[in-house]
Protein backbone atom coordinates (compact mmCIF):
# COMPACT_ATOMS: atom_id res chain seq x y z
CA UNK A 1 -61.49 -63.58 -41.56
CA UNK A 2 -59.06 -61.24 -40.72
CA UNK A 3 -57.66 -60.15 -37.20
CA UNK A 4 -59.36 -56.83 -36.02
CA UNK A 5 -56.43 -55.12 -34.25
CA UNK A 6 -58.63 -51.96 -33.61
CA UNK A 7 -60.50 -54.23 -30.99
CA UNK A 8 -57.59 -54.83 -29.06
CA UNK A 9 -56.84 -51.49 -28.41
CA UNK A 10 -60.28 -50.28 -27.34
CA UNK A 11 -60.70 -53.65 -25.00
CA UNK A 12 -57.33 -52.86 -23.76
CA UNK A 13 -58.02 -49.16 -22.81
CA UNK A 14 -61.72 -50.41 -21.31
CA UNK A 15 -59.87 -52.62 -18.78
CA UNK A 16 -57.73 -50.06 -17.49
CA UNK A 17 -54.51 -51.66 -18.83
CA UNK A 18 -51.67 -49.64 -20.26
CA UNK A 19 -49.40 -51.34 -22.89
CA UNK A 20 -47.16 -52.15 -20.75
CA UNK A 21 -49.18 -54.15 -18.11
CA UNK A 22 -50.66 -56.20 -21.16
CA UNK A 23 -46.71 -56.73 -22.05
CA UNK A 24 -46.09 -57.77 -19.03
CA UNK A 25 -48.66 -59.98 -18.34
CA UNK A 26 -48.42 -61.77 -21.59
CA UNK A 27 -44.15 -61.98 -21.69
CA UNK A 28 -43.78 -59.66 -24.42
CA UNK A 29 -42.73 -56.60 -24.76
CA UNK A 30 -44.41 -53.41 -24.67
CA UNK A 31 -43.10 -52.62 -28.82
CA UNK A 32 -44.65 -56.12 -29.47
CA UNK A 33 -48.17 -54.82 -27.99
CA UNK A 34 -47.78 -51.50 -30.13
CA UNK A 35 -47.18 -53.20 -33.32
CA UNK A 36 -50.18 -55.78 -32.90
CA UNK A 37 -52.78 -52.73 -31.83
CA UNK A 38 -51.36 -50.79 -35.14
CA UNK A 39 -51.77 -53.56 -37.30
CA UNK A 40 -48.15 -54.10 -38.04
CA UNK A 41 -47.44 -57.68 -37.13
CA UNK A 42 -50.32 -60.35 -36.00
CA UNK A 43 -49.10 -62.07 -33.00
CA UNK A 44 -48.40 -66.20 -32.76
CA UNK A 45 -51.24 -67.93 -31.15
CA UNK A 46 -49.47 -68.79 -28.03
CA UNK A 47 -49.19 -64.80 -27.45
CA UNK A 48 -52.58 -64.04 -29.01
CA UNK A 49 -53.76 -66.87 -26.49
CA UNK A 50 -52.53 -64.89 -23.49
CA UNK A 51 -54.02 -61.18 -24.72
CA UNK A 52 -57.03 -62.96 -24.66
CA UNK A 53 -56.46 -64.59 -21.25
CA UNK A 54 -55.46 -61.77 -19.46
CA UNK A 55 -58.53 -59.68 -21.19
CA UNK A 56 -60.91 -62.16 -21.23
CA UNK A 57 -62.12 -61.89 -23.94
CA UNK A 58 -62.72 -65.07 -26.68
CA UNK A 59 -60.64 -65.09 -29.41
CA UNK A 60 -63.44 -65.27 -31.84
CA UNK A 61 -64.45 -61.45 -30.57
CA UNK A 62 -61.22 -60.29 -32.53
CA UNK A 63 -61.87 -61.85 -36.01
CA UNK A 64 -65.75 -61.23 -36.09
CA UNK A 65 -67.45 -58.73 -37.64
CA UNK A 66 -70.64 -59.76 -37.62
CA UNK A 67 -73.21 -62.39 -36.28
CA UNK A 68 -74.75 -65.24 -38.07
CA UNK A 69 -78.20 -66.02 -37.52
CA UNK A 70 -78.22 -69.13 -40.10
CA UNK A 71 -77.90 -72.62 -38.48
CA UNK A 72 -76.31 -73.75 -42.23
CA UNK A 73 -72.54 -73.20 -42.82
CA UNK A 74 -72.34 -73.65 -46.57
CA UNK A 75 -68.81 -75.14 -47.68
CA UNK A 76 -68.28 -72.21 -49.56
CA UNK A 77 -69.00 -69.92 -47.19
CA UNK A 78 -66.58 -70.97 -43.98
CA UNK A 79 -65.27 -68.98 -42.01
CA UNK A 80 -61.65 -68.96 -42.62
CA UNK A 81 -59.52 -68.23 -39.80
CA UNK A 82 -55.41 -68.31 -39.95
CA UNK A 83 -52.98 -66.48 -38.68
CA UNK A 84 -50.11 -64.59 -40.30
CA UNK A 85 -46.72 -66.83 -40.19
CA UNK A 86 -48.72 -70.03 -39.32
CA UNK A 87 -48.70 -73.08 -41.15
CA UNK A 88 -52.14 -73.75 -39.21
CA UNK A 89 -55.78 -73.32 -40.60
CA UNK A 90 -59.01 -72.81 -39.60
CA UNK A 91 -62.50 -73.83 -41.37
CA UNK A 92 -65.31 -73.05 -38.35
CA UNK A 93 -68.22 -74.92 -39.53
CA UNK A 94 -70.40 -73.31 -36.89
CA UNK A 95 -72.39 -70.98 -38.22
CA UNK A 96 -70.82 -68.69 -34.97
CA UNK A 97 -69.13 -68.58 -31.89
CA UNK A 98 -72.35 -67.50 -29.69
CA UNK A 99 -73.21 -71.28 -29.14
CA UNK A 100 -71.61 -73.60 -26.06
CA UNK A 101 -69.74 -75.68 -29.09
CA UNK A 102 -67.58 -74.92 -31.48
CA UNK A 103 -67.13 -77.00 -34.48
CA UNK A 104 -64.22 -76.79 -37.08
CA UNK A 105 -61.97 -78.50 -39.32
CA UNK A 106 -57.88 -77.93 -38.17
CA UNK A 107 -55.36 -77.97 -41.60
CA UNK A 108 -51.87 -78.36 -40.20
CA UNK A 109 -48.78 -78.45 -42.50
CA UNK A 110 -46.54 -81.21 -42.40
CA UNK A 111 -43.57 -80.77 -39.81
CA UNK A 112 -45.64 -77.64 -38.02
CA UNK A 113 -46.23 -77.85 -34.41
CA UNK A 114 -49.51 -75.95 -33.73
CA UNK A 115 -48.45 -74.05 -30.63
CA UNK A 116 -44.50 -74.32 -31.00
CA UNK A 117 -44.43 -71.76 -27.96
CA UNK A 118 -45.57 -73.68 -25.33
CA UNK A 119 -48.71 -75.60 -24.58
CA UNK A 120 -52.16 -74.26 -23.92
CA UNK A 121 -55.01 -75.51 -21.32
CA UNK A 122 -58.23 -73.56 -20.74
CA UNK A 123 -61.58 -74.57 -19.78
CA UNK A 124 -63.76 -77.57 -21.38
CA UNK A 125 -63.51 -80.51 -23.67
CA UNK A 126 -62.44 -81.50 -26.69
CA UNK A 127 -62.64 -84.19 -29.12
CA UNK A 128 -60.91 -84.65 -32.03
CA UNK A 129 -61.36 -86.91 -35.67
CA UNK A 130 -58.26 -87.21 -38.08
CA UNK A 131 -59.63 -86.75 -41.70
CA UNK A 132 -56.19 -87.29 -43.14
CA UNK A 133 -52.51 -87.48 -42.35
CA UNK A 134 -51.54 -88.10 -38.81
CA UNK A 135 -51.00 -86.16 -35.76
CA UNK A 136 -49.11 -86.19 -32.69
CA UNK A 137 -50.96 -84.26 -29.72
CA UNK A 138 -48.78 -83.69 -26.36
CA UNK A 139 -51.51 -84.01 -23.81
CA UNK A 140 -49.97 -83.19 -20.20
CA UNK A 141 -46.74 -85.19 -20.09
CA UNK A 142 -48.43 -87.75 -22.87
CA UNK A 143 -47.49 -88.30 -25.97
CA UNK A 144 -50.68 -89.80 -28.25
CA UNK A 145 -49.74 -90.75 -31.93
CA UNK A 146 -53.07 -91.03 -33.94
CA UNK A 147 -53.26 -91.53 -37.65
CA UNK A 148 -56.20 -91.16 -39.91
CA UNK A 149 -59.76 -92.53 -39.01
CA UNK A 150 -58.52 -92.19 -34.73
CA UNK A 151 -60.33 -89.66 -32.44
CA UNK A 152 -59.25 -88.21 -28.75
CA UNK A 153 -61.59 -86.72 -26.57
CA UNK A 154 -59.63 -85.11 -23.26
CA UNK A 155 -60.59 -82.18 -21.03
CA UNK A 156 -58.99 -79.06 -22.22
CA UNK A 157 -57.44 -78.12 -19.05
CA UNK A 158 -54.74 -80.48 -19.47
CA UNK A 159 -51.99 -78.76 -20.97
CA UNK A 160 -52.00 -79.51 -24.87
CA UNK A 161 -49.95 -78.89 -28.06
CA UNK A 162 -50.70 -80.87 -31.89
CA UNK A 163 -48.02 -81.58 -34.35
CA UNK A 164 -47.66 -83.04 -37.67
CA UNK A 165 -45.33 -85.08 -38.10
CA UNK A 166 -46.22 -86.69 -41.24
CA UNK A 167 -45.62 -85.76 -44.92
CA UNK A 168 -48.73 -84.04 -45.42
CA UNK A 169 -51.39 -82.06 -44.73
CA UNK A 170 -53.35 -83.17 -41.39
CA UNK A 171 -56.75 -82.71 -41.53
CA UNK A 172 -58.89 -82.61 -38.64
CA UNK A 173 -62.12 -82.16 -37.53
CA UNK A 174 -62.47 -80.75 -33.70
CA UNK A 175 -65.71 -80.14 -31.36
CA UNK A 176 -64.92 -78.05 -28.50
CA UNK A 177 -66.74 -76.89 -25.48
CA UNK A 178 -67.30 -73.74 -24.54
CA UNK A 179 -65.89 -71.77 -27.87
CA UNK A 180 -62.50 -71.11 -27.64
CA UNK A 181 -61.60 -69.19 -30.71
């Protein structure tokens, strides 16, 4: 799935907000804002996680392109969802985002912090299953090792971050409440 960077212009205009409020609300600068709406650079997910915060709009409404009636996700045909410059993937096994769940598997590369800009909280839950590898999650001012076969549950308002820091891939599989992508 790629990012629609189209969207963000046209949401961004709807709201009232110049490029330069959306900057500033999101600690970027305005060229940063320019070059994401034109397609030239795809932001990091801590910045994309802001746009979306201060436009509120779901992430998922800037990689979809169409809806899914079919309750069956077919392996094959996931929903692949990664951004540029991020050793961090995405399989949504939901069949789409218009549900109060969302269901996926997380791929992180060994020695990649997920958010390495800072830590996100929003509103929900979410619980976790490690398929393979291990991962370290930074939940509030916890640290929570868990290796393959553990599972964390936690309320996604707590501040959170995931890294690997094992010597390959971690595989996860993540339930989370309401959609956050």
């Amino acid at each position: 799935m790629e990012f629609d960077y189209i969207k963000l212009r046209d949401v961004r205009q709807k709201k009232g907000l110049t490029i330069k409020d959306l900057a500033e609300a999101c600690g970027v600068s305005q060229s940063l804002i320019s070059q994401v709406e034109r397609g030239k650079v795809t932001p990091t997910l801590t910045v994309f996680w802001r746009i979306c915060q201060k436009l509120d709009i779901p992430m998922h409404y800037f990689f979809e392109n169409q809806k899914d009636e079919s309750m069956v996700v077919r392996k094959e045909q996931r929903k692949i969802i990664q951004i540029s410059n991020s050793n961090v993937r995405y399989q949504l096994l939901s069949p789409n985002l218009q549900g109060q769940i969302e269901f996926l598997i997380v791929e992180i590369e060994p020695g990649t912090i997920h958010d390495p800009e800072g830590m996100v909280s929003h509103a929900g839950e979410e619980c976790g299953l490690v398929l393979e590898g291990e991962l370290d999650i930074r939940l509030g001012n916890q640290e929570i090792h868990l290796s393959e076969g553990d599972s964390i549950c936690f309320p996604s308002s707590t501040p959170h971050r995931f890294r690997n820091p094992g010597q390959k891939t971690c595989r996860s599989v993540w339930a989370m409440t309401p959609p956050s992508f």
